[in-house]
N, C-alpha and C. Protein backbone atom coordinates (compact mmCIF):
# COMPACT_ATOMS: atom_id res chain seq x y z
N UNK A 1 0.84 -1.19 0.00
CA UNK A 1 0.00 0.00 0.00
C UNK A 1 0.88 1.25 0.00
N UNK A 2 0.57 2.16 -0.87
CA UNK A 2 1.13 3.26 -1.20
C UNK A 2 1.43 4.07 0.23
N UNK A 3 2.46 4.63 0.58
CA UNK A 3 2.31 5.38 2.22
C UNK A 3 2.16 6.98 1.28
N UNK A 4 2.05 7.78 2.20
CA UNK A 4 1.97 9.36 1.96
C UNK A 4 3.35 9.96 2.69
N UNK A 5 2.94 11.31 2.70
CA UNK A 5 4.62 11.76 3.02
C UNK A 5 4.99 11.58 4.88
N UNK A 6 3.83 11.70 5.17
CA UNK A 6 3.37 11.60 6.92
C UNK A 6 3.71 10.50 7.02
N UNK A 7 2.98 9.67 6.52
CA UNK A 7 3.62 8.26 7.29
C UNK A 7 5.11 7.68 6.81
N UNK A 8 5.18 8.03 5.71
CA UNK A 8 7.31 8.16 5.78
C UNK A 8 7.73 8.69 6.64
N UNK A 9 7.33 9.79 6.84
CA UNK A 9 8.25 10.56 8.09
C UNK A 9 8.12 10.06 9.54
N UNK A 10 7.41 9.43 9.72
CA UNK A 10 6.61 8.47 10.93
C UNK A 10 7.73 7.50 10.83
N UNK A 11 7.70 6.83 9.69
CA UNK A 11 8.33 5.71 9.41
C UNK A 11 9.83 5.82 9.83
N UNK A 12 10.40 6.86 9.52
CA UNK A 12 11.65 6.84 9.05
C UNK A 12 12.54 7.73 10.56
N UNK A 13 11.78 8.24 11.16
CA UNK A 13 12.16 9.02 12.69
C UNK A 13 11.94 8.05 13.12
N UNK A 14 11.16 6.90 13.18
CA UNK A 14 11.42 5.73 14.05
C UNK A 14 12.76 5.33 14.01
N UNK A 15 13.36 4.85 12.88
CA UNK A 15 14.62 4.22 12.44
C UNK A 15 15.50 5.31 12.52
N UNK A 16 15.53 6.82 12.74
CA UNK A 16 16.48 7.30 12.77
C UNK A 16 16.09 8.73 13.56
N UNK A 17 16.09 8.55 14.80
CA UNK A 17 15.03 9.45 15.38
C UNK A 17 15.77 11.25 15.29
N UNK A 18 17.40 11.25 14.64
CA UNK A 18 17.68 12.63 14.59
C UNK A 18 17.56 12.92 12.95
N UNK A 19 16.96 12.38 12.04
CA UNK A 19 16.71 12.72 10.90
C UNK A 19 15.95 14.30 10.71
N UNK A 20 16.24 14.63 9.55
CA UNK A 20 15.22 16.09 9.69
C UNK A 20 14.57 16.03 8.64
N UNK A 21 13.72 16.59 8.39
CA UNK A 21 12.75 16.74 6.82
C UNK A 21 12.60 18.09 6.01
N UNK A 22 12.86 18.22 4.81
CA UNK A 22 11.92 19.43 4.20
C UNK A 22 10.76 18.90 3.80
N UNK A 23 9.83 19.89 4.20
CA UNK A 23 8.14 20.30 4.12
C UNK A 23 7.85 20.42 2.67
N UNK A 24 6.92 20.54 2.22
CA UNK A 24 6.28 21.23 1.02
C UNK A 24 7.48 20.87 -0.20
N UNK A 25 7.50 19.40 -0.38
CA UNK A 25 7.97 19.10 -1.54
C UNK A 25 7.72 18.11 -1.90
N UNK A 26 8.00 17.80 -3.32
CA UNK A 26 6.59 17.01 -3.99
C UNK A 26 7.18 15.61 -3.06
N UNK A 27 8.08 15.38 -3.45
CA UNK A 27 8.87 14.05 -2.16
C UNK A 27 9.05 14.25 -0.92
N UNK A 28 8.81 13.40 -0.13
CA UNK A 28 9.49 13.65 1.02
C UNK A 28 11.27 13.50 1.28
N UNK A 29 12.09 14.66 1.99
CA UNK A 29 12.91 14.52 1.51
C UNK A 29 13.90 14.88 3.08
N UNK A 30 14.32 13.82 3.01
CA UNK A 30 15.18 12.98 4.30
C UNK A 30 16.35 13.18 5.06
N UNK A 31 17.30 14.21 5.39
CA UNK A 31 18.75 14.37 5.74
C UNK A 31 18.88 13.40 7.15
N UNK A 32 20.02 12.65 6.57
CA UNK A 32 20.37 11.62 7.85
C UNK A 32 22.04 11.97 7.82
N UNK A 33 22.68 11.82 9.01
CA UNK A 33 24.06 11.85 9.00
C UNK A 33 24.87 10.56 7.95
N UNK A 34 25.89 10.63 7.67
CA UNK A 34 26.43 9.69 7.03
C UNK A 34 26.36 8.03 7.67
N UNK A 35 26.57 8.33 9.00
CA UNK A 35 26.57 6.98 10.08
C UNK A 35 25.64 6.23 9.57
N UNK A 36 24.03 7.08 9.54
CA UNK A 36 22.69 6.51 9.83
C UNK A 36 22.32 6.18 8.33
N UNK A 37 23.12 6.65 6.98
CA UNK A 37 22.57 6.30 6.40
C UNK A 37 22.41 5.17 5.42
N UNK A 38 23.47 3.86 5.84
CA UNK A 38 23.51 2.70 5.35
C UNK A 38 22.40 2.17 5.69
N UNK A 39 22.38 2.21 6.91
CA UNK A 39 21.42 1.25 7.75
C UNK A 39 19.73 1.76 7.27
N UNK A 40 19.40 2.86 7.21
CA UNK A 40 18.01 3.54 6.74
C UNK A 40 18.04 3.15 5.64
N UNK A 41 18.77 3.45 4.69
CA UNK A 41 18.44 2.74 3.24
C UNK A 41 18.23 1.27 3.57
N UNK A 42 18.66 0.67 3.81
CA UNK A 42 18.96 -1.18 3.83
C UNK A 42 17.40 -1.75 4.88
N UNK A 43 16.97 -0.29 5.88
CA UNK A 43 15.77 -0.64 6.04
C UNK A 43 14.69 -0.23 5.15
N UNK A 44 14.93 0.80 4.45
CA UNK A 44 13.67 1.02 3.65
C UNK A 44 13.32 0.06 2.36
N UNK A 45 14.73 -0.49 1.91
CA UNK A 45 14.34 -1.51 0.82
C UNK A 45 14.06 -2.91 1.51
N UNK A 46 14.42 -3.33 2.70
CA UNK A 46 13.88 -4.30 2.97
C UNK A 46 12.75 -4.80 4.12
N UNK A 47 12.20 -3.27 4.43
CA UNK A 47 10.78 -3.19 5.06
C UNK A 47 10.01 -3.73 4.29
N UNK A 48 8.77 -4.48 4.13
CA UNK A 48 7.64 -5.11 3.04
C UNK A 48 6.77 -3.72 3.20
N UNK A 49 6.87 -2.85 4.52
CA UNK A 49 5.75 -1.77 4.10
C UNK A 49 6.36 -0.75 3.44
N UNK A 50 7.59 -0.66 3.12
CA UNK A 50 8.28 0.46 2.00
C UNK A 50 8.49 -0.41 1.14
N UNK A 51 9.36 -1.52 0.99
CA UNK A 51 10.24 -2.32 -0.40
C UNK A 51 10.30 -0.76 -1.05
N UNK A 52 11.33 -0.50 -0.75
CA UNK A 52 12.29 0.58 -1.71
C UNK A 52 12.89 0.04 -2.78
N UNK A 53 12.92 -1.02 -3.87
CA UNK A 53 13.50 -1.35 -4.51
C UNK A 53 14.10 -0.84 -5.66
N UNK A 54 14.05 0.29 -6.00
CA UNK A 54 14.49 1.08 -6.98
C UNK A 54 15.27 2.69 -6.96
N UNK A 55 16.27 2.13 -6.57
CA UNK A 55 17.42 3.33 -6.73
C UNK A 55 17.92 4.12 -7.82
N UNK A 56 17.19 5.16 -8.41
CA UNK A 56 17.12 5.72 -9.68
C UNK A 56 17.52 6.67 -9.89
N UNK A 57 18.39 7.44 -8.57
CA UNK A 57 19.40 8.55 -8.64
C UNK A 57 20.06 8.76 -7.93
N UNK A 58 21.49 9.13 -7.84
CA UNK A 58 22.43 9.64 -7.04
C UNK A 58 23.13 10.60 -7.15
N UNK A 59 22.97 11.57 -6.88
CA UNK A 59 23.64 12.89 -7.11
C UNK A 59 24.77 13.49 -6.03
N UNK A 60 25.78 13.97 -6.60
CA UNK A 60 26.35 14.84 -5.53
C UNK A 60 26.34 16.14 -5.80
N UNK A 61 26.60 17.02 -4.79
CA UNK A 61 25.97 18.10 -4.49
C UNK A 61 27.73 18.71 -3.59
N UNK A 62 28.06 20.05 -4.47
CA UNK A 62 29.35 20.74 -3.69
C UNK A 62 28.48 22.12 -3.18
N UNK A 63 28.50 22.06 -1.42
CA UNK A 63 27.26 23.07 -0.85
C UNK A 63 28.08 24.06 -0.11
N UNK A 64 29.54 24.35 -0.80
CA UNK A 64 30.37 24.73 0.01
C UNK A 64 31.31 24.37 1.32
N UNK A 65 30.75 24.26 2.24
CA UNK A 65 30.76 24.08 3.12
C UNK A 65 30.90 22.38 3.52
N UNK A 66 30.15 21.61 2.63
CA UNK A 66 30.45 20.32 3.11
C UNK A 66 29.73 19.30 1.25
N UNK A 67 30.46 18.46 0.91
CA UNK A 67 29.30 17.90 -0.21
C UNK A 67 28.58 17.08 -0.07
N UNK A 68 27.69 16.91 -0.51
CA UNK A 68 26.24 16.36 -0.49
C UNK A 68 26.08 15.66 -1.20
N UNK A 69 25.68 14.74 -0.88
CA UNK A 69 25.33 13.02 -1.83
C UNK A 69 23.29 13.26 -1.47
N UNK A 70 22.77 13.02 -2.75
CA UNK A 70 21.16 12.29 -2.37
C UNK A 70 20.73 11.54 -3.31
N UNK A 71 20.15 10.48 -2.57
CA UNK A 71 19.51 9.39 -3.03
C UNK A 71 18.03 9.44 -3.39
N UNK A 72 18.02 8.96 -4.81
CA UNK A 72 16.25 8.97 -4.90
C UNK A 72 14.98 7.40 -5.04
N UNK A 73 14.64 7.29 -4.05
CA UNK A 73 14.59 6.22 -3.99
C UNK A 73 12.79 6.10 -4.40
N UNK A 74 12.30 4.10 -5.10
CA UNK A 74 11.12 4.27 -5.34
C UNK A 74 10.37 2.79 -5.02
N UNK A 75 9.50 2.94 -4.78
CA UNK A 75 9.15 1.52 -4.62
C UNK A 75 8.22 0.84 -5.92
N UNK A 76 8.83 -0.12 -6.42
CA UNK A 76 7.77 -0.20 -7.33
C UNK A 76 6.54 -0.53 -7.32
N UNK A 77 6.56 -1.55 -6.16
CA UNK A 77 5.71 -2.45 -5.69
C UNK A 77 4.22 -1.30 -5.13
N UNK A 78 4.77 -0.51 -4.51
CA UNK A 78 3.68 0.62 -3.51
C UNK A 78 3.55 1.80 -4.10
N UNK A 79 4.87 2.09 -5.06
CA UNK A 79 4.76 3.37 -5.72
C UNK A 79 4.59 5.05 -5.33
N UNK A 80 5.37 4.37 -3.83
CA UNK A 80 6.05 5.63 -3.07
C UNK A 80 7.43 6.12 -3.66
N UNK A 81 7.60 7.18 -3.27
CA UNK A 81 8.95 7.73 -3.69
C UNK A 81 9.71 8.82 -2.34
N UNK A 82 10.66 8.60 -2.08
CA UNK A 82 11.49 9.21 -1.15
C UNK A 82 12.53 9.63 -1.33
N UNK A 83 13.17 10.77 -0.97
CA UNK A 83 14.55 11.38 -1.04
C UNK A 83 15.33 11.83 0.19
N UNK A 84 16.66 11.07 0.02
CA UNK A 84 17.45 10.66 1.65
C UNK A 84 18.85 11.53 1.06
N UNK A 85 19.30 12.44 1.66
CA UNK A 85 20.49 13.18 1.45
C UNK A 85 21.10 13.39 2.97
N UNK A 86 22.51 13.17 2.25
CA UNK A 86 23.37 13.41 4.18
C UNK A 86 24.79 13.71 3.07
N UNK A 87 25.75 14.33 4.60
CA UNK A 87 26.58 15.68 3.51
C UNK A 87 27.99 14.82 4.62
N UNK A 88 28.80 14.63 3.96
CA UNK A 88 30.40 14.53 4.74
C UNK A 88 30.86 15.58 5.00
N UNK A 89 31.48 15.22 6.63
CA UNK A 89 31.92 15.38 7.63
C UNK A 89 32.94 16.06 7.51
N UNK A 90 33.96 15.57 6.27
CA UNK A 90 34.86 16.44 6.40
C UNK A 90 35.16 16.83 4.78
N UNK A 91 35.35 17.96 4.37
CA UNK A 91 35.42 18.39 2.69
C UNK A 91 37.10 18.17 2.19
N UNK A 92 38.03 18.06 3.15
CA UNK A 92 38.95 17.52 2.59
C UNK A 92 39.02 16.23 2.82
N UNK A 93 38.94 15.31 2.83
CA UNK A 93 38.97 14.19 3.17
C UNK A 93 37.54 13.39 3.33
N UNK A 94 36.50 13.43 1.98
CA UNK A 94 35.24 13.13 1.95
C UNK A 94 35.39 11.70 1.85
N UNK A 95 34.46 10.93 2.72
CA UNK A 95 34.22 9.56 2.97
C UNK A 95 32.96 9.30 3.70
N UNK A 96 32.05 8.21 2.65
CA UNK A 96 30.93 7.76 3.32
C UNK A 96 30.75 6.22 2.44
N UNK A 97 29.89 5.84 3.27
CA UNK A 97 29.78 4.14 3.04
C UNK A 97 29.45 4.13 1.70
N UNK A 98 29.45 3.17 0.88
CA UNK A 98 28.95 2.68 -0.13
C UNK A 98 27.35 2.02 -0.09
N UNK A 99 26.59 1.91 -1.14
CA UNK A 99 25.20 1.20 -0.87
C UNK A 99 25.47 0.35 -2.05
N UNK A 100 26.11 -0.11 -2.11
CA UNK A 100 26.14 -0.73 -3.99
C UNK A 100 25.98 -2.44 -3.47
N UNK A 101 25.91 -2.55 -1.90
CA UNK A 101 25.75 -4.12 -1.44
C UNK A 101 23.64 -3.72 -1.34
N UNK A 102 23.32 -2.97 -1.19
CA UNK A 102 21.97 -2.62 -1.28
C UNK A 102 21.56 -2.74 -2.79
N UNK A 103 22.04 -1.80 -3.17
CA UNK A 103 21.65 -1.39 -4.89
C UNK A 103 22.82 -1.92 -5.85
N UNK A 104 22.79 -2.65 -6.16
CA UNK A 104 23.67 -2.80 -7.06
C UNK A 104 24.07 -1.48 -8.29
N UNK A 105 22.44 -1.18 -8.55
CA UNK A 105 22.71 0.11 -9.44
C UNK A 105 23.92 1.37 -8.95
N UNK A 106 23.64 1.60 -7.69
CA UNK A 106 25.01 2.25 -7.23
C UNK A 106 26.21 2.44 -7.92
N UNK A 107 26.60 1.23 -8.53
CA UNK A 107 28.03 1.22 -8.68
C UNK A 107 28.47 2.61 -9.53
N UNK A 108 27.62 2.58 -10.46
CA UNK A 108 28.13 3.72 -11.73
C UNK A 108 27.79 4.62 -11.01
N UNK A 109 26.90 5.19 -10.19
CA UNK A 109 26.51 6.48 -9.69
C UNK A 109 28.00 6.44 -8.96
N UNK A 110 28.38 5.87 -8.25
CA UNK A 110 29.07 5.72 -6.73
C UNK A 110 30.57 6.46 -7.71
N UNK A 111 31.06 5.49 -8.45
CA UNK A 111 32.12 5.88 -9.27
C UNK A 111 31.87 7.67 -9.97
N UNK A 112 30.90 7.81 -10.77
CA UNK A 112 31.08 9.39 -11.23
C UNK A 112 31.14 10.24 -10.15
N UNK A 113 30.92 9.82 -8.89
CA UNK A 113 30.81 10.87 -7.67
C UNK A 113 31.75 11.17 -6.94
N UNK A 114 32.49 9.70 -7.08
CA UNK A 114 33.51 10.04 -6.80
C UNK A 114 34.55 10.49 -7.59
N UNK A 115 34.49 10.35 -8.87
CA UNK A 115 35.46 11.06 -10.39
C UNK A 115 35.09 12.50 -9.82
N UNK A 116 34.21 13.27 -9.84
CA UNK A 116 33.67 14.54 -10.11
C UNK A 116 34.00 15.53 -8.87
N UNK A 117 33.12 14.24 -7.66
CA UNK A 117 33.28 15.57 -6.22
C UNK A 117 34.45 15.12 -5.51
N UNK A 118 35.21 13.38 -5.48
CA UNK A 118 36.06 13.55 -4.61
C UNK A 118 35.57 12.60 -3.28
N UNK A 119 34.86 12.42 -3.29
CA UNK A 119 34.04 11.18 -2.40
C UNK A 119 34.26 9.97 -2.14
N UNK A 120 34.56 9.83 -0.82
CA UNK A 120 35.38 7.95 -1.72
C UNK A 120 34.27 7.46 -1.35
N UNK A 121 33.79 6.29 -1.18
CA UNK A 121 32.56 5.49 -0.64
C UNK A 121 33.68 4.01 -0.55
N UNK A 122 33.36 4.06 0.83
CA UNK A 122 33.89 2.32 1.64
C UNK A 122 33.52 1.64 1.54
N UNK A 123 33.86 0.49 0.61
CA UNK A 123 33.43 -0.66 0.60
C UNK A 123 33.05 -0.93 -0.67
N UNK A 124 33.13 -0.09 -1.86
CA UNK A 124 32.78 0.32 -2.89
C UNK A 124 33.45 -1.04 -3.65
N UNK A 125 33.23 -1.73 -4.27
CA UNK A 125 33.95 -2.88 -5.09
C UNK A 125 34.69 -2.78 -5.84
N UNK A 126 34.64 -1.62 -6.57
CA UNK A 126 35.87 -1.30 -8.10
C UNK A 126 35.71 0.57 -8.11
N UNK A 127 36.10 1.18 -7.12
CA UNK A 127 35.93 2.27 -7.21
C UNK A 127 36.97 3.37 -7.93
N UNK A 128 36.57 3.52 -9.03
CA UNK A 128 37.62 4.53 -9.94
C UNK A 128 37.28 5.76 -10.70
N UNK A 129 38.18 6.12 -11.30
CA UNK A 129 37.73 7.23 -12.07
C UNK A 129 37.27 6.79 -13.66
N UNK A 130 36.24 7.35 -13.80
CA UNK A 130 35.12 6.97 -15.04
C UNK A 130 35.31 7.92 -16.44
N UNK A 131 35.77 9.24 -15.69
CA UNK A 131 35.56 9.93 -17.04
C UNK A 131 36.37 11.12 -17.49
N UNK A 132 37.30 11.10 -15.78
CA UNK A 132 38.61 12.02 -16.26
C UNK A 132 39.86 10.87 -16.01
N UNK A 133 40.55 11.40 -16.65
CA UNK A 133 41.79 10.28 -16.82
C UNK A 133 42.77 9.70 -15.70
N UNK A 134 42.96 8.82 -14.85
CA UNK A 134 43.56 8.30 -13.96
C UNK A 134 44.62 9.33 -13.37
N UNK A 135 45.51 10.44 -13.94
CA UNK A 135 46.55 10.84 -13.76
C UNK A 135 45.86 12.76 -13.54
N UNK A 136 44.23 13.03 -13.92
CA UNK A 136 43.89 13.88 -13.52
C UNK A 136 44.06 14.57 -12.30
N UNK A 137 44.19 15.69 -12.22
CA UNK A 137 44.53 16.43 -10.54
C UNK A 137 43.16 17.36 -10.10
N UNK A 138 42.61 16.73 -9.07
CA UNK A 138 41.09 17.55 -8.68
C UNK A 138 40.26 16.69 -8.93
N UNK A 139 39.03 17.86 -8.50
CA UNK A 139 37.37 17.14 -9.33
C UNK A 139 36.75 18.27 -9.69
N UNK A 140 36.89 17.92 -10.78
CA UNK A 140 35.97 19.75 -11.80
C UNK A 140 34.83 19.65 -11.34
N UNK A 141 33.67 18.51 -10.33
CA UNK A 141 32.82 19.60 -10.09
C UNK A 141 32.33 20.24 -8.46
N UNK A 142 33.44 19.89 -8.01
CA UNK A 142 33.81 20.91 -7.04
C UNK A 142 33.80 22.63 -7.46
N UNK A 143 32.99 22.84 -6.59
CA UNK A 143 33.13 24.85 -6.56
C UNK A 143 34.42 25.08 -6.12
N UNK A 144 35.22 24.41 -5.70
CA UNK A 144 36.50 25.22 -5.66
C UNK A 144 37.65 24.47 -6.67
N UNK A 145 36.70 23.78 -7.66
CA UNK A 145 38.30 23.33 -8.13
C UNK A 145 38.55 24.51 -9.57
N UNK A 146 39.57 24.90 -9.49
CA UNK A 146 40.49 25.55 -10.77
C UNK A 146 41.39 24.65 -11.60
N UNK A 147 40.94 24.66 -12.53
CA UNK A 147 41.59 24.52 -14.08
C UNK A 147 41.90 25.14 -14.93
N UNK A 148 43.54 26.23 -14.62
CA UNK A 148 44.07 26.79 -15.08
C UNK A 148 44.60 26.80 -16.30
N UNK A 149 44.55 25.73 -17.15
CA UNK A 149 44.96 25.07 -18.28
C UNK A 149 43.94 24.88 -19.62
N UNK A 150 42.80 24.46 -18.69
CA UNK A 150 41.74 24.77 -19.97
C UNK A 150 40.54 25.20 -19.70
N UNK A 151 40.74 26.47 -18.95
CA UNK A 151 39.68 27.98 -18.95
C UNK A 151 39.60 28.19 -20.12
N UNK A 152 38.13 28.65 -20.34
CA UNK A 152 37.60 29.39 -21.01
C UNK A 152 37.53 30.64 -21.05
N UNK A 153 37.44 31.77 -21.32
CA UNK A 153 37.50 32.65 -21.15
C UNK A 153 36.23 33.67 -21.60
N UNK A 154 34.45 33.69 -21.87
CA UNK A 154 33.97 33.93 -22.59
C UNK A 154 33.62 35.31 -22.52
N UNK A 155 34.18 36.27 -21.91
CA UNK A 155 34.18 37.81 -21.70
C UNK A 155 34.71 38.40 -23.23
């Protein structure tokens, strides 16, 4: 049975009672610390009243201050949809678990996120760089990374 955004949030402060929510969006949408958020995913896909089984986005997010990974998650079965984002701890030295033993789909998300923002994810099975070249320096999509070499200039 389909839940609504109330009873996710019911749901999901049970399993993680310092979670926080934004209001008034079409998803309900989830910030858990990095710690909490293996374990919340791994319960929401294998609750029978969520079956989250469909992991259909992973984004990272450079928020300044710290980067941001979120997950978009769906059930097919109930045809709920939820969004779980949590931000590392530390911006030089970004590290958070892997879900790719949850989602297999992960893997390719897990890898460009970490090519791009710099993210390692633990436990990750073949974690590399996808689309800048092994010997690259940075992650272009970091707000602070500079690429002095091939700026554009369009002024």
């Amino acid at each position: 049975m389909k839940m609504d955004n109330e009873q996710l949030k019911e749901l999901v402060t049970g399993l993680v009672p310092d979670a926080t929510f934004e209001e008034n969006k079409q998803f309900l949408m989830v910030t858990v610390s990095p710690e909490k958020l293996h374990e919340l995913l791994k319960s929401l896909k294998e609750r029978p009243d969520t079956s989250f089984d469909y992991l259909f986005c992973i984004t990272g997010v450079d928020i300044q201050e710290k980067l941001q990974v979120v997950y978009h998650l769906e059930s097919i079965i109930h045809g709920h949809q939820v969004v779980v984002k949590t931000a590392t701890a530390n911006r030089e030295k970004p590290e958070m678990s892997s879900v790719v033993d949850i989602f297999k789909g992960a893997e390719l998300h897990e890898n460009e996120i970490f090519d791009l923002f710099g993210i390692v994810f633990k436990g990750h099975p073949n974690l590399r760089r996808m689309f800048m070249p092994e010997d690259w320096n940075g992650h272009p999509l970091r707000k602070d990374y500079v690429d002095e070499v091939n700026i554009i200039d369009l002024s």
